[in-house]
PDB file of N, CA and C in Angstrom:
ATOM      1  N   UNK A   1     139.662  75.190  76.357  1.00  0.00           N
ATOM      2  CA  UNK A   1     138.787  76.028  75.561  1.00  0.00           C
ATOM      3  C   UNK A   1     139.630  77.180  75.014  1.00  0.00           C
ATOM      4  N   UNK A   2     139.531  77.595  73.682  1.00  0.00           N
ATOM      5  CA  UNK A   2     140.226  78.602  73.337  1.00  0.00           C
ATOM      6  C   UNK A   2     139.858  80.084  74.096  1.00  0.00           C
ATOM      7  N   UNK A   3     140.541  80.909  73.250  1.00  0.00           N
ATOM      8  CA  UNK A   3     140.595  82.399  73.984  1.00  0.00           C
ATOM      9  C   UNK A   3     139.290  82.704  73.363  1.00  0.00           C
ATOM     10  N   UNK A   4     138.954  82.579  71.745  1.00  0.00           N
ATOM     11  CA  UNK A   4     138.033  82.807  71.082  1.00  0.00           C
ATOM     12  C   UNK A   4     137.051  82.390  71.537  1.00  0.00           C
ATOM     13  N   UNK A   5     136.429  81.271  71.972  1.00  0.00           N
ATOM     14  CA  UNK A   5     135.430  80.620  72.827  1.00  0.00           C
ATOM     15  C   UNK A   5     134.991  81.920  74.375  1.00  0.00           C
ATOM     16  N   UNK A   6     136.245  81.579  74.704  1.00  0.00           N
ATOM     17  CA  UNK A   6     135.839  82.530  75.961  1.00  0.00           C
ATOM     18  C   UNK A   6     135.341  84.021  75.809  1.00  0.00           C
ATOM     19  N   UNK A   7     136.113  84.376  74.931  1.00  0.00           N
ATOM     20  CA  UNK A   7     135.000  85.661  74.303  1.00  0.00           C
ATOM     21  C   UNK A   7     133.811  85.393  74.071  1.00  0.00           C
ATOM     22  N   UNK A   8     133.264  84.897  73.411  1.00  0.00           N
ATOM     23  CA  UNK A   8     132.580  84.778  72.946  1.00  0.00           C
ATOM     24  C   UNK A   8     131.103  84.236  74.043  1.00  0.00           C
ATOM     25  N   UNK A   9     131.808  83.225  75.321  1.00  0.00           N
ATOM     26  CA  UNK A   9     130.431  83.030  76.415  1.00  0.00           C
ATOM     27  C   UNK A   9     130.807  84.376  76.820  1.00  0.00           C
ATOM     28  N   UNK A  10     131.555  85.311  77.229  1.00  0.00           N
ATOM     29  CA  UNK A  10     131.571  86.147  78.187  1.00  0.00           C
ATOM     30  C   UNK A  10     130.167  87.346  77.499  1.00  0.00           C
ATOM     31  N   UNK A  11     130.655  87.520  76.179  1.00  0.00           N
ATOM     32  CA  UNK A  11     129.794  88.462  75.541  1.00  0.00           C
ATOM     33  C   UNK A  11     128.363  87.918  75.211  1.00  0.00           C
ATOM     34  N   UNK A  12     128.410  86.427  75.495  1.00  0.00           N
ATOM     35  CA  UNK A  12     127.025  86.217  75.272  1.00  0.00           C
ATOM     36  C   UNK A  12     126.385  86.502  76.948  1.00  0.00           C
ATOM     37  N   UNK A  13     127.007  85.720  77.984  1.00  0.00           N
ATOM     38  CA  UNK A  13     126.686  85.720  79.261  1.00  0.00           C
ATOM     39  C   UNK A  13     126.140  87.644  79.449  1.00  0.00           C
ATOM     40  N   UNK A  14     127.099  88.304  78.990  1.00  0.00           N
ATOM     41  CA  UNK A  14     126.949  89.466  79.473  1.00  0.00           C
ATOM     42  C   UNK A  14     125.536  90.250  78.766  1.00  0.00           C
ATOM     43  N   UNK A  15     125.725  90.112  77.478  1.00  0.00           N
ATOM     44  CA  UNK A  15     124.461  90.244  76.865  1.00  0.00           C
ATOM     45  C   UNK A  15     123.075  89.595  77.559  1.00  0.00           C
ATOM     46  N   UNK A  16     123.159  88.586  77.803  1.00  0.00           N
ATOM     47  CA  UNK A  16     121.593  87.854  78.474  1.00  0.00           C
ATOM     48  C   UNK A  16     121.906  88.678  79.667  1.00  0.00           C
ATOM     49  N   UNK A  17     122.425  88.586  80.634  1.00  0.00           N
ATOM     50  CA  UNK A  17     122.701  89.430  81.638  1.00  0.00           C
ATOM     51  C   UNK A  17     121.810  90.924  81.596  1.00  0.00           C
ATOM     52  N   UNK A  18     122.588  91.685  80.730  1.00  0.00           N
ATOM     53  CA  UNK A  18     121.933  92.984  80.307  1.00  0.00           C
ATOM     54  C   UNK A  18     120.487  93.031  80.231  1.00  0.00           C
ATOM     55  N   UNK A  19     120.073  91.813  79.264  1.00  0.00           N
ATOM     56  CA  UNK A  19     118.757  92.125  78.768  1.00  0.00           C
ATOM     57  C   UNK A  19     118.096  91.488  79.861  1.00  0.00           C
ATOM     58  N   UNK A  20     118.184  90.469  80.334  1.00  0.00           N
ATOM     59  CA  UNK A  20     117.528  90.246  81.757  1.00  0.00           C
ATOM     60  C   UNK A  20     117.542  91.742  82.747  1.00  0.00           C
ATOM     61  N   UNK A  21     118.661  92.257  82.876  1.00  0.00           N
ATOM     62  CA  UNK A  21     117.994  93.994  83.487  1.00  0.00           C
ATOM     63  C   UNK A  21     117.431  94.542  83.321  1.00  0.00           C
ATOM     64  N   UNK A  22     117.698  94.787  81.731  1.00  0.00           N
ATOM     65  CA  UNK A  22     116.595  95.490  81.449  1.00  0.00           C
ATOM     66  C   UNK A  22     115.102  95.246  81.375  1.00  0.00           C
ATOM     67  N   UNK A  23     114.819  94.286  81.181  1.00  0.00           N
ATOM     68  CA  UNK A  23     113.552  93.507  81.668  1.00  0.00           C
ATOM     69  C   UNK A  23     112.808  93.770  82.695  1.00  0.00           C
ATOM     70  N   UNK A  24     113.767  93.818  83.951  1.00  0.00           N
ATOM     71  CA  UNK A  24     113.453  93.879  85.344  1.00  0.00           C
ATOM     72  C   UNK A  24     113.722  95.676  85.419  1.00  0.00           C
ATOM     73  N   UNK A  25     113.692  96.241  85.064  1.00  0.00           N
ATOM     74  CA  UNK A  25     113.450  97.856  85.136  1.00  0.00           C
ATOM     75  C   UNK A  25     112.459  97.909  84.014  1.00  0.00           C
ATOM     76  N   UNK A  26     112.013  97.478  82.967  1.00  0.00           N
ATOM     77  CA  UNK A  26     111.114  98.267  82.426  1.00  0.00           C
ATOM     78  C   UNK A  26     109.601  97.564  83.484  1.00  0.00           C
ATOM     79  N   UNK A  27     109.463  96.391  84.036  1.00  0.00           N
ATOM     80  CA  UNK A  27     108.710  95.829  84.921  1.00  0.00           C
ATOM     81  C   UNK A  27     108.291  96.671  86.022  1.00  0.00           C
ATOM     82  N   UNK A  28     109.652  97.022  86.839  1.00  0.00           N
ATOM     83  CA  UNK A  28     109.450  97.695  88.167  1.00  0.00           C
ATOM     84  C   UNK A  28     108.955  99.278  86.713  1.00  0.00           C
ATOM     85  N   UNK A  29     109.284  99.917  86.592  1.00  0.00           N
ATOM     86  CA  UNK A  29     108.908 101.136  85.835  1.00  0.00           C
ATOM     87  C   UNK A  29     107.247 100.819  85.366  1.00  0.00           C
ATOM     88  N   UNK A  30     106.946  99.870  84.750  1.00  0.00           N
ATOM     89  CA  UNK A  30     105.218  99.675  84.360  1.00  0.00           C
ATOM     90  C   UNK A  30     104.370  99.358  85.555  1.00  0.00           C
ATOM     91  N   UNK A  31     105.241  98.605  86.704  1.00  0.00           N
ATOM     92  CA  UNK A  31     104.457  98.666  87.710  1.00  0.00           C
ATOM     93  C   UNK A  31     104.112 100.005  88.764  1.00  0.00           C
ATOM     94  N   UNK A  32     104.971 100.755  88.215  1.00  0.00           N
ATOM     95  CA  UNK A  32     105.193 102.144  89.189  1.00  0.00           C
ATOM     96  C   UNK A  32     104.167 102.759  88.955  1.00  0.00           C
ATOM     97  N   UNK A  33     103.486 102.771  87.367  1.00  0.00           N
ATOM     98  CA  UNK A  33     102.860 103.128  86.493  1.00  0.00           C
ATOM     99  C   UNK A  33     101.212 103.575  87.841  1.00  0.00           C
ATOM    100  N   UNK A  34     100.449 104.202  88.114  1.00  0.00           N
ATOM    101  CA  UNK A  34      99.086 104.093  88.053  1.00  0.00           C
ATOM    102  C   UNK A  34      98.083 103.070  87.120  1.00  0.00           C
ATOM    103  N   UNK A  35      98.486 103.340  86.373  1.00  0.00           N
ATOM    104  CA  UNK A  35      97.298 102.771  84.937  1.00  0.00           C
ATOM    105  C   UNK A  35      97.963 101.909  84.448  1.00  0.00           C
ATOM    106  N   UNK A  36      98.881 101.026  85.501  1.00  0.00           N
ATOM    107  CA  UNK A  36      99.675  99.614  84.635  1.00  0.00           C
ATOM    108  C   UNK A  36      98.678  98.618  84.317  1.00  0.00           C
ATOM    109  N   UNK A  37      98.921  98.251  83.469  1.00  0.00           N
ATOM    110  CA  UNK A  37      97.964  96.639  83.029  1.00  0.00           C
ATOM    111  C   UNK A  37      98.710  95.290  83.340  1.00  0.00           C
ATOM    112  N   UNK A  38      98.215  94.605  84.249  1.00  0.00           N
ATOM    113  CA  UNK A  38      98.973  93.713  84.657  1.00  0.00           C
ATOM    114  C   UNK A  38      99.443  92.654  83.926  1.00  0.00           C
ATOM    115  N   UNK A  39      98.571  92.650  82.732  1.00  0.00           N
ATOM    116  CA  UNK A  39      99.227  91.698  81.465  1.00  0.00           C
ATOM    117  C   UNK A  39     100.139  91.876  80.825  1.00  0.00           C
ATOM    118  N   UNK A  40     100.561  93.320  81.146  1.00  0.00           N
ATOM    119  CA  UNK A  40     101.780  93.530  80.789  1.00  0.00           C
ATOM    120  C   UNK A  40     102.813  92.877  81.664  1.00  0.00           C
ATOM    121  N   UNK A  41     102.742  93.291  82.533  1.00  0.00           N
ATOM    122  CA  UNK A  41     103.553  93.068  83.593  1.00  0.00           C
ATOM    123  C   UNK A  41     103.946  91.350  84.073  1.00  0.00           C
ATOM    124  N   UNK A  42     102.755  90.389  83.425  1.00  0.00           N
ATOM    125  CA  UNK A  42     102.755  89.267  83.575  1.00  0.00           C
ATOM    126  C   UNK A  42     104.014  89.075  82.225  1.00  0.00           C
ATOM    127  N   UNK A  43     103.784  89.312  80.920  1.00  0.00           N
ATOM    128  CA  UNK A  43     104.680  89.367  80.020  1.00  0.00           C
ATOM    129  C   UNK A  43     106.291  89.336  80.038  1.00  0.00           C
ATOM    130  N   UNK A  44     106.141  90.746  81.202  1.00  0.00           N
ATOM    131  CA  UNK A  44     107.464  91.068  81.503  1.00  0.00           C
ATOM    132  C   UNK A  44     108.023  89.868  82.344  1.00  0.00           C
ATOM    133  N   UNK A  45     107.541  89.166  83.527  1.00  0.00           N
ATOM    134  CA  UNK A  45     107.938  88.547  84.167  1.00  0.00           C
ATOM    135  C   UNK A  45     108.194  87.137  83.160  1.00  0.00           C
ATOM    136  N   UNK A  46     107.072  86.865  82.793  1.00  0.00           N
ATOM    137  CA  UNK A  46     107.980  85.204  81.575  1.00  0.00           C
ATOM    138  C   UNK A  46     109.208  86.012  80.966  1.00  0.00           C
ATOM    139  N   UNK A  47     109.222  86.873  80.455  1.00  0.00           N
ATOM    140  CA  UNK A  47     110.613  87.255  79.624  1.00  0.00           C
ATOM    141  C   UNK A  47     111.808  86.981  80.512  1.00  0.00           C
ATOM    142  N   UNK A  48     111.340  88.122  81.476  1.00  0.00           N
ATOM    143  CA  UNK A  48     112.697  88.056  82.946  1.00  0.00           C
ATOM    144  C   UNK A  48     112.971  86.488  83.200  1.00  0.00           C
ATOM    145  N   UNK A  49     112.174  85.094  83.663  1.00  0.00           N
ATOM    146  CA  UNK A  49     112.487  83.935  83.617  1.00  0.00           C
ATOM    147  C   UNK A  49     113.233  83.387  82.812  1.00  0.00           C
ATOM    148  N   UNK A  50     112.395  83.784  81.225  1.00  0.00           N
ATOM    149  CA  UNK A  50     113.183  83.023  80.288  1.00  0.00           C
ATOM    150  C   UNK A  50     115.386  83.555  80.026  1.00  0.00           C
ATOM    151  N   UNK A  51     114.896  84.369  80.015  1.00  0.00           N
ATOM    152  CA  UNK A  51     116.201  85.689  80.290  1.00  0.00           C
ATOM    153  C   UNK A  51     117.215  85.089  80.827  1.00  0.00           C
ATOM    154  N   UNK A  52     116.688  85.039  82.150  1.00  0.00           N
ATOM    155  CA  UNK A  52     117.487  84.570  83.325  1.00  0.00           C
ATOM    156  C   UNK A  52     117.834  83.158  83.455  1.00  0.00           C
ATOM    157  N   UNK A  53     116.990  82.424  82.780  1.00  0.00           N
ATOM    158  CA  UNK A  53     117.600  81.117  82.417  1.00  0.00           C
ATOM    159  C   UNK A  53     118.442  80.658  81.576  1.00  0.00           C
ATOM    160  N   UNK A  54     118.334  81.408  80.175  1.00  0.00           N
ATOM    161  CA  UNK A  54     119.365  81.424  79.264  1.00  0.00           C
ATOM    162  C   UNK A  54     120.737  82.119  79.806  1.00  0.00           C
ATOM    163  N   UNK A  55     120.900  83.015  80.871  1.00  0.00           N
ATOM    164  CA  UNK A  55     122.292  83.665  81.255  1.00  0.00           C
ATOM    165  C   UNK A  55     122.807  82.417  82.146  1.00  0.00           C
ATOM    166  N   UNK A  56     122.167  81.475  83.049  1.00  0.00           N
ATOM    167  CA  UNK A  56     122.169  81.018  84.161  1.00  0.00           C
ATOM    168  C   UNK A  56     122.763  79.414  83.246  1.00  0.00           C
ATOM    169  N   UNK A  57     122.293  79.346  81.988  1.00  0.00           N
ATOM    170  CA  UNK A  57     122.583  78.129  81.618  1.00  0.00           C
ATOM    171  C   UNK A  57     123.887  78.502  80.832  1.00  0.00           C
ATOM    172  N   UNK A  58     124.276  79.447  80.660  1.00  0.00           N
ATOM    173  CA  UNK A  58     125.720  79.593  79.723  1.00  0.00           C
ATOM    174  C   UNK A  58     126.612  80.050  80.723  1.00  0.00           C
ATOM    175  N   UNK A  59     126.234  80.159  82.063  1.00  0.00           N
ATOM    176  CA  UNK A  59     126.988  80.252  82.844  1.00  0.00           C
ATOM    177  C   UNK A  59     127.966  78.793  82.928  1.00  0.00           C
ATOM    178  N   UNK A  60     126.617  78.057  83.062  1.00  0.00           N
ATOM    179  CA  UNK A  60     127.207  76.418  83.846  1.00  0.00           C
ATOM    180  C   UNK A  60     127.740  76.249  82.392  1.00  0.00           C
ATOM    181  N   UNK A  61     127.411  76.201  81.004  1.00  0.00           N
ATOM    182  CA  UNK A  61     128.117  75.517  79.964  1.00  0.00           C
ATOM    183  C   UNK A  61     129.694  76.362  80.007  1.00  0.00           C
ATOM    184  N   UNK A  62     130.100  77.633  80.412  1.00  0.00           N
ATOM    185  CA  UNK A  62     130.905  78.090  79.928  1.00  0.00           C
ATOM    186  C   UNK A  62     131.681  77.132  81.312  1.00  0.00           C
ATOM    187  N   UNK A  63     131.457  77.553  82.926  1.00  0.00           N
ATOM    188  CA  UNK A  63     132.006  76.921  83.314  1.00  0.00           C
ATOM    189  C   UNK A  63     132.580  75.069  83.212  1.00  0.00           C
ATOM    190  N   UNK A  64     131.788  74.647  82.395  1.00  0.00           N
ATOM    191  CA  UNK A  64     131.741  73.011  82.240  1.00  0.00           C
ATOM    192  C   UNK A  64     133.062  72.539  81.255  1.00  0.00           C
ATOM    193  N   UNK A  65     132.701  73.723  80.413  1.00  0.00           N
ATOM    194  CA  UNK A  65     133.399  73.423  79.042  1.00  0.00           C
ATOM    195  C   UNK A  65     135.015  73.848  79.472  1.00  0.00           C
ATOM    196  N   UNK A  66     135.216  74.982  80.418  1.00  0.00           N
ATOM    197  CA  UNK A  66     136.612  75.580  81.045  1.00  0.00           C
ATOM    198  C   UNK A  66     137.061  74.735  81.761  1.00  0.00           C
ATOM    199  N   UNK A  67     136.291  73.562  82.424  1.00  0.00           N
ATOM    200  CA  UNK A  67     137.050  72.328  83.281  1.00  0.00           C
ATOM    201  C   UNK A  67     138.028  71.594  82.161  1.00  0.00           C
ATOM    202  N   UNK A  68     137.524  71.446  81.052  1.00  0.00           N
ATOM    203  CA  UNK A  68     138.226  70.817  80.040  1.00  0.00           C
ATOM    204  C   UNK A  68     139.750  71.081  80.009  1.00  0.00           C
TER     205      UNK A  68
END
């Protein structure tokens, strides 16, 4: 795999990464909330899944593709 490639999962990996955090703090923060609405909070959690699956799957492609 080139050098360019590897940039390129690292900054994506790291990006989904990020935004999967941030996800999971604005969650714990709305739940801290008194007057949270839990539909929010249901929202937040599909995002955090989806999030976390897209970092979790460019993990294994970046590693798959580096066996090469």
């Amino acid at each position: 795999m080139s050098e360019g490639m590897n940039v390129a999962f690292v900054v994506m990996i790291g990006i989904a990464a990020f935004a999967t955090l941030a996800v999971v703090v604005i969650g714990m923060v709305n739940m801290s909330r008194k007057d949270h609405d839990p539909r929010t909070s249901n929202k937040l959690m599909r995002w955090r899944i989806i999030l976390q699956a897209c970092a979790i799957l460019l993990i294994i492609a970046f590693v798959l593709l580096a066996k090469r």
